[in-house]
PDB file of N, CA and C in Angstrom:
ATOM      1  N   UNK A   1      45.482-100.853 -41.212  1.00  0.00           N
ATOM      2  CA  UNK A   1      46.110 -99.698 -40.625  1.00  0.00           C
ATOM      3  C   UNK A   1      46.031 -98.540 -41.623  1.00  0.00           C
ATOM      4  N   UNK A   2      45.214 -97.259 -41.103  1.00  0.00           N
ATOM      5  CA  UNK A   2      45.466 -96.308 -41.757  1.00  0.00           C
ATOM      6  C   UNK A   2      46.956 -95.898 -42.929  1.00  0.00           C
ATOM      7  N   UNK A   3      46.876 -94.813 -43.666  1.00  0.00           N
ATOM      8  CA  UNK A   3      47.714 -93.986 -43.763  1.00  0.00           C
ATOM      9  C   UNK A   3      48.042 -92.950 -43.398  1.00  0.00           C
ATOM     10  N   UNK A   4      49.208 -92.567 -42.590  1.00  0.00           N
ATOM     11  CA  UNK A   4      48.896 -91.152 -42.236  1.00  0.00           C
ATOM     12  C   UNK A   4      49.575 -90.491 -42.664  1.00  0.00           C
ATOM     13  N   UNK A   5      48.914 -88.908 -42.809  1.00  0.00           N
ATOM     14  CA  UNK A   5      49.196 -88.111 -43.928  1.00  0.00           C
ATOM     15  C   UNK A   5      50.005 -87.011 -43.272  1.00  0.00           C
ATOM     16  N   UNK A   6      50.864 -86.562 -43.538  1.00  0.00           N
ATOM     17  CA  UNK A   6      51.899 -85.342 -43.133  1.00  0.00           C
ATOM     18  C   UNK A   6      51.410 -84.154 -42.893  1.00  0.00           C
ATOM     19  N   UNK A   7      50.868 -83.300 -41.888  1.00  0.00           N
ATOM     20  CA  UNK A   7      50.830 -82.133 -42.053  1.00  0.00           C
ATOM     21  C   UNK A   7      51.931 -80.962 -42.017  1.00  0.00           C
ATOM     22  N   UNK A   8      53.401 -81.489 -41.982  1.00  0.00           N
ATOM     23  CA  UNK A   8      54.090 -80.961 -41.608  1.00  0.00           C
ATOM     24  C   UNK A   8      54.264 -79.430 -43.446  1.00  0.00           C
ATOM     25  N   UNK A   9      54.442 -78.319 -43.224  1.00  0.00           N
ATOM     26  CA  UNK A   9      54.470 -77.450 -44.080  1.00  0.00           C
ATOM     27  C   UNK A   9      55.565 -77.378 -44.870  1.00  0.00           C
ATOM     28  N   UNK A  10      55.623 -77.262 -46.091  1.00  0.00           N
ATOM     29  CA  UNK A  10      56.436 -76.949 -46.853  1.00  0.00           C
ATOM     30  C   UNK A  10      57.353 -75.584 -46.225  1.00  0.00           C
ATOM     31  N   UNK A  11      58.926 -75.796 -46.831  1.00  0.00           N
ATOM     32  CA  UNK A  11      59.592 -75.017 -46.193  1.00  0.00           C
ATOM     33  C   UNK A  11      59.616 -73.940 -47.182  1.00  0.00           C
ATOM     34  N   UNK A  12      59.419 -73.733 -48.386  1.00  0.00           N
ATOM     35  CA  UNK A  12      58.961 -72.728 -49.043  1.00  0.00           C
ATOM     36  C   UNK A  12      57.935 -71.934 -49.016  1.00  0.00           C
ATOM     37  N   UNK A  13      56.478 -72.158 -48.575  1.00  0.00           N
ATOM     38  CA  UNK A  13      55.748 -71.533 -48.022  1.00  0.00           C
ATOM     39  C   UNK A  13      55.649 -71.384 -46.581  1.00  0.00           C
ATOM     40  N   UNK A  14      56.347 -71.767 -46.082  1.00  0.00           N
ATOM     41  CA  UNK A  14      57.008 -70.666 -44.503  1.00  0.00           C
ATOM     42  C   UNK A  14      57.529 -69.705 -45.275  1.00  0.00           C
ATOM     43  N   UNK A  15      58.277 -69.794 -45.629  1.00  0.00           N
ATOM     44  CA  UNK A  15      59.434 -68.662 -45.843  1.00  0.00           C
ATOM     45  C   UNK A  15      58.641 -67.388 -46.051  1.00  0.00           C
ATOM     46  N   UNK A  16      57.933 -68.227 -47.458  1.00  0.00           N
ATOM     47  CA  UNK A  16      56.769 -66.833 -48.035  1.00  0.00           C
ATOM     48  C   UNK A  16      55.924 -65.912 -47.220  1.00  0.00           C
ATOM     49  N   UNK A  17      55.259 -66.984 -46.293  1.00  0.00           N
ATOM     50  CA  UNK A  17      54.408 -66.635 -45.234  1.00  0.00           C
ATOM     51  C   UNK A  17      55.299 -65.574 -43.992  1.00  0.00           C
ATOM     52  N   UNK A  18      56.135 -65.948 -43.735  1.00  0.00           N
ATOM     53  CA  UNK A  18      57.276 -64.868 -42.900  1.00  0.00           C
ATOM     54  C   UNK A  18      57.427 -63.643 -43.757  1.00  0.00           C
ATOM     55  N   UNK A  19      57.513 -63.879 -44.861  1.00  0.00           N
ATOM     56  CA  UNK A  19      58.179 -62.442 -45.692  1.00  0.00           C
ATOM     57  C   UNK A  19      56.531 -61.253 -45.446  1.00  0.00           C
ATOM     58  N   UNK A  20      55.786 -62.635 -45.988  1.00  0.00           N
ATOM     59  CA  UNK A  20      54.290 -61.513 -46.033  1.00  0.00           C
ATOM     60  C   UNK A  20      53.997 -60.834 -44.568  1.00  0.00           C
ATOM     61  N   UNK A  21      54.411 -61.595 -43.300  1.00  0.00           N
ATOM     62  CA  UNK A  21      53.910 -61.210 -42.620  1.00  0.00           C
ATOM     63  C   UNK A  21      54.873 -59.937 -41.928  1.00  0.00           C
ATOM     64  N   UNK A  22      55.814 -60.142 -42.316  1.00  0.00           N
ATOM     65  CA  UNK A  22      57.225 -59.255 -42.038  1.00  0.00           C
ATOM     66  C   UNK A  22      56.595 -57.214 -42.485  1.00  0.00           C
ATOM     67  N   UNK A  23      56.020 -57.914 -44.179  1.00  0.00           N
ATOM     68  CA  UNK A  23      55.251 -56.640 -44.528  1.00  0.00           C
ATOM     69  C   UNK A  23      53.742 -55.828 -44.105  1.00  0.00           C
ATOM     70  N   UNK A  24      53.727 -56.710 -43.120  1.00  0.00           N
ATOM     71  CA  UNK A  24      52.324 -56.330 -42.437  1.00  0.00           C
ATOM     72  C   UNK A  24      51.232 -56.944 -42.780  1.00  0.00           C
ATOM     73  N   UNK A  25      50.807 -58.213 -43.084  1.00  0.00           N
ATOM     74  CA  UNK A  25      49.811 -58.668 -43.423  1.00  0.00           C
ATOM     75  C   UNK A  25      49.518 -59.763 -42.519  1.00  0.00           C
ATOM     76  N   UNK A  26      48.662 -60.092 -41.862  1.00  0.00           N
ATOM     77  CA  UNK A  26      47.946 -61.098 -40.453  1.00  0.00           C
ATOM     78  C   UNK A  26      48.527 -62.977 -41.626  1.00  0.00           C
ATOM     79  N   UNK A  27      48.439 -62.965 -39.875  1.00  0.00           N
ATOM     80  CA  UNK A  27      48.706 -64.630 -40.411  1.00  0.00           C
ATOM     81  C   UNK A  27      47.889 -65.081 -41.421  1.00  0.00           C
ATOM     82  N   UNK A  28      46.681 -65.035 -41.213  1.00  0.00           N
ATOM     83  CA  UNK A  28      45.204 -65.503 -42.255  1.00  0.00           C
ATOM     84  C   UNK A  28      46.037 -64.964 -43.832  1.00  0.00           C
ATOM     85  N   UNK A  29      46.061 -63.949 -43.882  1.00  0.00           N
ATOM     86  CA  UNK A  29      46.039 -62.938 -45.186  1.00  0.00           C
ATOM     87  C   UNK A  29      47.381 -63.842 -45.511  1.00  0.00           C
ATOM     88  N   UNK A  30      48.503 -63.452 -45.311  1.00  0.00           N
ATOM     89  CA  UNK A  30      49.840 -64.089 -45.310  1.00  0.00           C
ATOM     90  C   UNK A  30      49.615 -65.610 -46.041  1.00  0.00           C
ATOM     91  N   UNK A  31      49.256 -66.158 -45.740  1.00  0.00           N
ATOM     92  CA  UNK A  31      48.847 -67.333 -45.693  1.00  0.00           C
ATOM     93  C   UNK A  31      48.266 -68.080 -46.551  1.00  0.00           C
ATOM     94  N   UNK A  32      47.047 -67.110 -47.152  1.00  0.00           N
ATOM     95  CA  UNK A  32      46.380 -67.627 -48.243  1.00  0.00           C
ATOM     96  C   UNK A  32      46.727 -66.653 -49.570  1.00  0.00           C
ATOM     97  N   UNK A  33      47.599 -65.600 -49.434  1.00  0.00           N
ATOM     98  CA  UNK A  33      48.131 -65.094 -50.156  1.00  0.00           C
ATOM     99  C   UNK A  33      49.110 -65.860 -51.097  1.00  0.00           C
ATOM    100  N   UNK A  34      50.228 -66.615 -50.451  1.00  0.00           N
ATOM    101  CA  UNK A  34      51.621 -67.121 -50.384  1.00  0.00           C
ATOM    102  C   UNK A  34      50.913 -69.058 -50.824  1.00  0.00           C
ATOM    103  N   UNK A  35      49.658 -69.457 -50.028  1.00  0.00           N
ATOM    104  CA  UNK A  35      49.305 -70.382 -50.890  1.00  0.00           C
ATOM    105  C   UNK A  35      48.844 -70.182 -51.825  1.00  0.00           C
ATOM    106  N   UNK A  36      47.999 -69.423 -52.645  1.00  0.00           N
ATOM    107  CA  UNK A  36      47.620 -69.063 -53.699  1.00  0.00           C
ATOM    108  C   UNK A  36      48.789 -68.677 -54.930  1.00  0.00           C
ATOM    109  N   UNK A  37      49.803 -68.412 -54.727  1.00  0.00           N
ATOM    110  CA  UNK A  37      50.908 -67.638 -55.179  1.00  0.00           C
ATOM    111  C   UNK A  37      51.639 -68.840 -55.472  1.00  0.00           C
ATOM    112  N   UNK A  38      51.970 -69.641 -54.581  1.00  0.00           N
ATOM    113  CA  UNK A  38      52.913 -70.907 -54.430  1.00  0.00           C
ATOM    114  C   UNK A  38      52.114 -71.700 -55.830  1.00  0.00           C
ATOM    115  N   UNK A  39      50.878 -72.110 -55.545  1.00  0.00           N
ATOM    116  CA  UNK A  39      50.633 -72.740 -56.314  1.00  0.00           C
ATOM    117  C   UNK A  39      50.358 -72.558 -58.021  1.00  0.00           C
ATOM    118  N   UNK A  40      50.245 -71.024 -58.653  1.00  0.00           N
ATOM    119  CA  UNK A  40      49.899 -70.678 -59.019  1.00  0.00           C
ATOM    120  C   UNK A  40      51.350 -70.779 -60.209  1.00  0.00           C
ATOM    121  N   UNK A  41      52.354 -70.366 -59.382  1.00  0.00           N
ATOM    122  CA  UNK A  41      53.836 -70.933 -59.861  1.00  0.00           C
ATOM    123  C   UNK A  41      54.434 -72.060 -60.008  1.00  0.00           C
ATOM    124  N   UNK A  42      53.652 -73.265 -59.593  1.00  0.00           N
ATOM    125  CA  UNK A  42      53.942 -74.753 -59.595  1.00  0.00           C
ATOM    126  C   UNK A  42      54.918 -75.021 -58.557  1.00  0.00           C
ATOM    127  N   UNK A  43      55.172 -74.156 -57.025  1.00  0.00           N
ATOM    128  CA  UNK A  43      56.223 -75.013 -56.281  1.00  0.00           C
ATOM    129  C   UNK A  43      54.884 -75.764 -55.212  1.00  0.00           C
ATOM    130  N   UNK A  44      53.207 -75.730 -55.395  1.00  0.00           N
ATOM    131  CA  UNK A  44      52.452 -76.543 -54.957  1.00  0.00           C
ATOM    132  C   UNK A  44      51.045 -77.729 -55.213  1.00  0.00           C
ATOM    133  N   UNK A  45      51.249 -77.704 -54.904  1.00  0.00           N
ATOM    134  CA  UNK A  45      49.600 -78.622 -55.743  1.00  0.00           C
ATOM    135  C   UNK A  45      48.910 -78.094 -55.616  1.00  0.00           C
ATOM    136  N   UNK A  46      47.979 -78.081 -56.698  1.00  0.00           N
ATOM    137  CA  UNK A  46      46.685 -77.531 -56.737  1.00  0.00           C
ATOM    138  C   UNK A  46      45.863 -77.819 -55.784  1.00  0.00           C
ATOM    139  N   UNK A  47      45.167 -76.429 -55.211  1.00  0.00           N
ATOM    140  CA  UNK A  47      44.183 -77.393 -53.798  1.00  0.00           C
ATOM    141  C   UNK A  47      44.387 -77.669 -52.515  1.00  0.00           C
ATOM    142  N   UNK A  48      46.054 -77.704 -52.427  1.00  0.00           N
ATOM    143  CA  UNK A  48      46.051 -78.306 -51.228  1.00  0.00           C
ATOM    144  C   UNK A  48      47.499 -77.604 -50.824  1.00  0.00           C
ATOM    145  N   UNK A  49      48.133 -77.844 -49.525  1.00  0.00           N
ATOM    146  CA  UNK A  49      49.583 -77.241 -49.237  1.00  0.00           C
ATOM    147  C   UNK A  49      50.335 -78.268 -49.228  1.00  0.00           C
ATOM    148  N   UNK A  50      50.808 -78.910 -50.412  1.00  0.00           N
ATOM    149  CA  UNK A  50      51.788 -80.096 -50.574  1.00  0.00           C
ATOM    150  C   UNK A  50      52.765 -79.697 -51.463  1.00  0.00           C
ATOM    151  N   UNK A  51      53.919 -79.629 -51.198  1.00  0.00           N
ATOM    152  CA  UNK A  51      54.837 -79.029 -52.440  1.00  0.00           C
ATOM    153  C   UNK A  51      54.920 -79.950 -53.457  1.00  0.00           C
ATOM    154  N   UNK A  52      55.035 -79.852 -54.840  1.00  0.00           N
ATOM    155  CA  UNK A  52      55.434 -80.449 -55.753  1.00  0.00           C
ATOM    156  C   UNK A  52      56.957 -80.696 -55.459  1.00  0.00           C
ATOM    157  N   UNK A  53      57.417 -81.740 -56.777  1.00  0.00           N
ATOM    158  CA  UNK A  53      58.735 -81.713 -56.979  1.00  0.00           C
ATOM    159  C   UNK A  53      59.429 -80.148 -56.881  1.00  0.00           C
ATOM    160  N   UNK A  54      59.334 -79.437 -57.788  1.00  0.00           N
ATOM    161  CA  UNK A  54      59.540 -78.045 -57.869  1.00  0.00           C
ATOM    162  C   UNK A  54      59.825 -77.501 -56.717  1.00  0.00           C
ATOM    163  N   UNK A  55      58.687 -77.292 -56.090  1.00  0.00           N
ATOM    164  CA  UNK A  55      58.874 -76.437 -54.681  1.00  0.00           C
ATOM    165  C   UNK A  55      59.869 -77.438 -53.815  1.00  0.00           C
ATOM    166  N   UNK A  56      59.499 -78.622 -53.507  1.00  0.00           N
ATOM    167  CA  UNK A  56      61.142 -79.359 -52.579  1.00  0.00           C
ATOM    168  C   UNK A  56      61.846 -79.272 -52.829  1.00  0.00           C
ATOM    169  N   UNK A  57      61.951 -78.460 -53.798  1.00  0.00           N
ATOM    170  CA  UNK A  57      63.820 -78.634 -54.941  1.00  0.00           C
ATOM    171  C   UNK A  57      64.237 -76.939 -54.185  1.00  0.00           C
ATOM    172  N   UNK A  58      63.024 -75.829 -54.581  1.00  0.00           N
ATOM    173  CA  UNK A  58      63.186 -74.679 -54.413  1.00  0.00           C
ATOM    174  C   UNK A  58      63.294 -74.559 -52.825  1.00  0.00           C
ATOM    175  N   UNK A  59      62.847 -74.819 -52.205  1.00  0.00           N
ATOM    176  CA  UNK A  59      62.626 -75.358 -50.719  1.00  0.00           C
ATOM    177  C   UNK A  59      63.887 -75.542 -49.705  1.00  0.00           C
ATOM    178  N   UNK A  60      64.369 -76.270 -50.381  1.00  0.00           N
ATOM    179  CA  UNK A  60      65.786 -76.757 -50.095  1.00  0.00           C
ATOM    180  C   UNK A  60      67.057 -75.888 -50.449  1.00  0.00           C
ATOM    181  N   UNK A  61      66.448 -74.743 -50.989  1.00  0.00           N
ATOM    182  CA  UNK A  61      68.072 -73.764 -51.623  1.00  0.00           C
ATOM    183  C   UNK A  61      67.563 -72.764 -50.685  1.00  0.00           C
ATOM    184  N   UNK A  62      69.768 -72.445 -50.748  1.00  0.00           N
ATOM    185  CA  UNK A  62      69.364 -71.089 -50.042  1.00  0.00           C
ATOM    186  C   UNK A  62      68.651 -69.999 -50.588  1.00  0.00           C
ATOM    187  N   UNK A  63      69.055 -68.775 -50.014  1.00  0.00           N
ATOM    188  CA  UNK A  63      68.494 -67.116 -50.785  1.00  0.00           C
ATOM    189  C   UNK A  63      69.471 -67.114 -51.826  1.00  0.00           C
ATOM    190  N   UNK A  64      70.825 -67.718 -51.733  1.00  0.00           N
ATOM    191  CA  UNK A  64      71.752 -66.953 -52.870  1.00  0.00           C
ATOM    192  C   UNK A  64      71.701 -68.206 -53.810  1.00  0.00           C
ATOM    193  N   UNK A  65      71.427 -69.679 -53.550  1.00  0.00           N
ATOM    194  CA  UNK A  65      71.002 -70.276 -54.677  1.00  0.00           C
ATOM    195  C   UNK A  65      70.022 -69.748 -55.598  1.00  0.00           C
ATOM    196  N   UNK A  66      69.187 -69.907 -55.048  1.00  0.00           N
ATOM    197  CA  UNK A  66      67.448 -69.153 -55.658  1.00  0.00           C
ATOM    198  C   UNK A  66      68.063 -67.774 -56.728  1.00  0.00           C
ATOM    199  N   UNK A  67      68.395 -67.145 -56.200  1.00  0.00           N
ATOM    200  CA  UNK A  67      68.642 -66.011 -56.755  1.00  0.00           C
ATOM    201  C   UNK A  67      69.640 -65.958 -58.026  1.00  0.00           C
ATOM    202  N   UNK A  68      70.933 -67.135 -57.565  1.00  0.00           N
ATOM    203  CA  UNK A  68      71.595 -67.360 -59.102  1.00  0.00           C
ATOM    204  C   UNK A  68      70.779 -67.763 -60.041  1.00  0.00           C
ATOM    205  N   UNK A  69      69.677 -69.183 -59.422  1.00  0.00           N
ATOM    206  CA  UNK A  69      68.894 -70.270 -60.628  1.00  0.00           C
ATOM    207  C   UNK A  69      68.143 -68.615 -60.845  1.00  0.00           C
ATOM    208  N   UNK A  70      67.140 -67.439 -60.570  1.00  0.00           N
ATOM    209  CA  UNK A  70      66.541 -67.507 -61.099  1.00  0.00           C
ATOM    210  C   UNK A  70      67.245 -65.996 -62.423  1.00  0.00           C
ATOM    211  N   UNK A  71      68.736 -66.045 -61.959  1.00  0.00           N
ATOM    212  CA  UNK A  71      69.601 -64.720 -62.766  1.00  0.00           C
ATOM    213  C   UNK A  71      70.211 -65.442 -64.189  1.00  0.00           C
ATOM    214  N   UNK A  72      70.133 -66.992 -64.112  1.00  0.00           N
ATOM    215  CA  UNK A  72      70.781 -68.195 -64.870  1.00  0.00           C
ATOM    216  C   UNK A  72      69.618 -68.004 -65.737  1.00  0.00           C
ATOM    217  N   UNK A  73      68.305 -67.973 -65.379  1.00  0.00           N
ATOM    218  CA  UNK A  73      67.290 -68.361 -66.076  1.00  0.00           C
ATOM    219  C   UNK A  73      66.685 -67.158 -66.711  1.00  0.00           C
ATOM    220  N   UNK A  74      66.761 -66.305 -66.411  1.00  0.00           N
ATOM    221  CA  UNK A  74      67.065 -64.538 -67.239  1.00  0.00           C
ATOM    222  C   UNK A  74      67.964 -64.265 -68.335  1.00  0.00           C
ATOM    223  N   UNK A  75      69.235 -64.097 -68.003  1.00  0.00           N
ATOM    224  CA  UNK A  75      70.483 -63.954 -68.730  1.00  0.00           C
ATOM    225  C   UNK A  75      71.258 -65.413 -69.225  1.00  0.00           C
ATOM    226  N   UNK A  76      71.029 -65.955 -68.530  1.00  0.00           N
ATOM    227  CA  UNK A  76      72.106 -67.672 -69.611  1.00  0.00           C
ATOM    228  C   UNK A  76      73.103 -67.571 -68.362  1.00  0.00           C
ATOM    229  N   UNK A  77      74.080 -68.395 -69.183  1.00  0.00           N
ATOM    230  CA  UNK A  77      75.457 -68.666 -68.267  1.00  0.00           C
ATOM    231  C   UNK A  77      75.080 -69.465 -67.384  1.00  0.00           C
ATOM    232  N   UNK A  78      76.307 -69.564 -66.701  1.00  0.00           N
ATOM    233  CA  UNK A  78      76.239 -70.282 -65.593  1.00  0.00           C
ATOM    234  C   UNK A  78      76.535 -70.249 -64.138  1.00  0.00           C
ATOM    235  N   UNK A  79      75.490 -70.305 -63.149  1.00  0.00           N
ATOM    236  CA  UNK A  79      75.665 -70.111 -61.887  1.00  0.00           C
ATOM    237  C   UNK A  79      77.112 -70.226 -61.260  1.00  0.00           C
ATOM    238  N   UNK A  80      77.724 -70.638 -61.471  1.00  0.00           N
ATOM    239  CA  UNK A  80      79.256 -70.619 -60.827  1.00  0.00           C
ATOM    240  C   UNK A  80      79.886 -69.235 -61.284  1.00  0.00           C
ATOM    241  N   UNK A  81      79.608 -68.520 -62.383  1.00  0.00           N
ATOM    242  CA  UNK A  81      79.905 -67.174 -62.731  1.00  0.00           C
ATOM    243  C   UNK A  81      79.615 -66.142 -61.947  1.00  0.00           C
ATOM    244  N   UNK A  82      78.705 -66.177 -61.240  1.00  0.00           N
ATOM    245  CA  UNK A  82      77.895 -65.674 -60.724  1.00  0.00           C
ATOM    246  C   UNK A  82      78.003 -65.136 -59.100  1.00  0.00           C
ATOM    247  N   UNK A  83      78.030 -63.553 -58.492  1.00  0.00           N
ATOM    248  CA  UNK A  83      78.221 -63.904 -56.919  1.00  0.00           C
ATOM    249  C   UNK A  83      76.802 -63.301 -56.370  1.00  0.00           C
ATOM    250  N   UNK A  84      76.697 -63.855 -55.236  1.00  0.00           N
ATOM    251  CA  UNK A  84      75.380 -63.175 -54.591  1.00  0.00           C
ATOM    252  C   UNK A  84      75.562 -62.130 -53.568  1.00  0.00           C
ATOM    253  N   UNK A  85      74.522 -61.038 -53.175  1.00  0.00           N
ATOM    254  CA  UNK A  85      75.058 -59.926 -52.387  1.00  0.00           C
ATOM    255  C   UNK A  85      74.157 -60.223 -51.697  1.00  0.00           C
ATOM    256  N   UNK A  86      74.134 -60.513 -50.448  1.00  0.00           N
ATOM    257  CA  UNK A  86      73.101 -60.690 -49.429  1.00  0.00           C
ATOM    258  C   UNK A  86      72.791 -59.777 -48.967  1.00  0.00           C
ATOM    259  N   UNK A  87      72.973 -58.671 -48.879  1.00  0.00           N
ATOM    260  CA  UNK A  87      72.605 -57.298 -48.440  1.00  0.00           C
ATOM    261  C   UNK A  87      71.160 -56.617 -49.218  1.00  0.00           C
ATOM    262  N   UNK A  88      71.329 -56.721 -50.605  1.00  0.00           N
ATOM    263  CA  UNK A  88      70.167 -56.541 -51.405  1.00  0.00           C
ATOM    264  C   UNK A  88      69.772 -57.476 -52.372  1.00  0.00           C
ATOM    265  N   UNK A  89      70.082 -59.080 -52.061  1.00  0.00           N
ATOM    266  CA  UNK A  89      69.351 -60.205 -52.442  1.00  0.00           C
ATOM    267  C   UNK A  89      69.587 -60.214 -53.490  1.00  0.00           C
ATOM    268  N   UNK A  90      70.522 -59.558 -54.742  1.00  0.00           N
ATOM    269  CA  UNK A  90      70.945 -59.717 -56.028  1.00  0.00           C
ATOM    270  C   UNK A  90      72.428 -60.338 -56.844  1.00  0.00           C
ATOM    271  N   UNK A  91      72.037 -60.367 -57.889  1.00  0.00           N
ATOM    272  CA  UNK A  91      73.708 -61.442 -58.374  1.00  0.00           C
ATOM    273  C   UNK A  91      74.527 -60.717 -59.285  1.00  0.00           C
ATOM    274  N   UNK A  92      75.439 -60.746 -59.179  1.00  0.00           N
ATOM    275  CA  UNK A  92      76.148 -59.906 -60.270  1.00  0.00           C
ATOM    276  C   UNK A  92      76.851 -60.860 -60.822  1.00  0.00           C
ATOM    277  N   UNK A  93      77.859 -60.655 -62.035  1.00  0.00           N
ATOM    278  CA  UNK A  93      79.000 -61.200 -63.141  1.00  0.00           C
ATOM    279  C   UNK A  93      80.612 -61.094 -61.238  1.00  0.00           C
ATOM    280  N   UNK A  94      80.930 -62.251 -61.685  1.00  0.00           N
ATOM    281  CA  UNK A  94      82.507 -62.540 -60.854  1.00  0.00           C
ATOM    282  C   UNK A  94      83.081 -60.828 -61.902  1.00  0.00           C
ATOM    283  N   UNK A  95      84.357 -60.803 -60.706  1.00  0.00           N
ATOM    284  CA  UNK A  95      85.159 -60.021 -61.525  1.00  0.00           C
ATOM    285  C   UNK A  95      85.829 -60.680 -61.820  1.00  0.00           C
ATOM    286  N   UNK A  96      86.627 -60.638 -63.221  1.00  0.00           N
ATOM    287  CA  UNK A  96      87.718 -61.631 -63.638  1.00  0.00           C
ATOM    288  C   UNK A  96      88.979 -61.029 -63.135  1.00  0.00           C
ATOM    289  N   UNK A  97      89.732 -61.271 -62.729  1.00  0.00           N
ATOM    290  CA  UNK A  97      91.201 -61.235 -61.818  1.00  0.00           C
ATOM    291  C   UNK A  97      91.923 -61.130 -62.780  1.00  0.00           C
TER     292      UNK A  97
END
């Protein structure tokens, strides 16, 4: 019995692929843009549209996760410090009370 192999897409390169196409670029373009890009950053395998560990991890967070890990990984501290503004996709310092 065969193996059969998943074509189902990584949920990180949807996302990408929506954003590109959001900015005007055709499915094709979108597409091989956002795979090229994906992989190039390690959330895919080389070659092919399979996410790495990386990308299922990234995959799986929201916009305001993503956005703390990648404000954590800039400045230090720690994501629980941290609030997200969904309006313009950025994180600021809590106010302390």
């Amino acid at each position: 019995m065969a193996i059969k192999k998943s074509n189902k897409i990584p949920s990180i390169l949807k996302r990408l692929v929506a954003q590109l196409k959001a900015k005007g670029f055709s499915v094709g373009a979108a597409t091989a843009i956002a795979t090229k890009s994906l992989q190039k950053s390690g959330n895919l395998k080389k070659g092919s549209r399979t996410a790495t560990k990386k990308g299922s991890k990234r995959g799986k967070m929201t916009p305001g996760q993503r956005a703390k890990d990648r404000a954590v990984k800039r400045r230090g501290g720690k994501a629980s410090e941290l609030t997200f503004n969904r309006k313009s996709n950025s994180v600021s310092k809590k106010k302390k009370k």
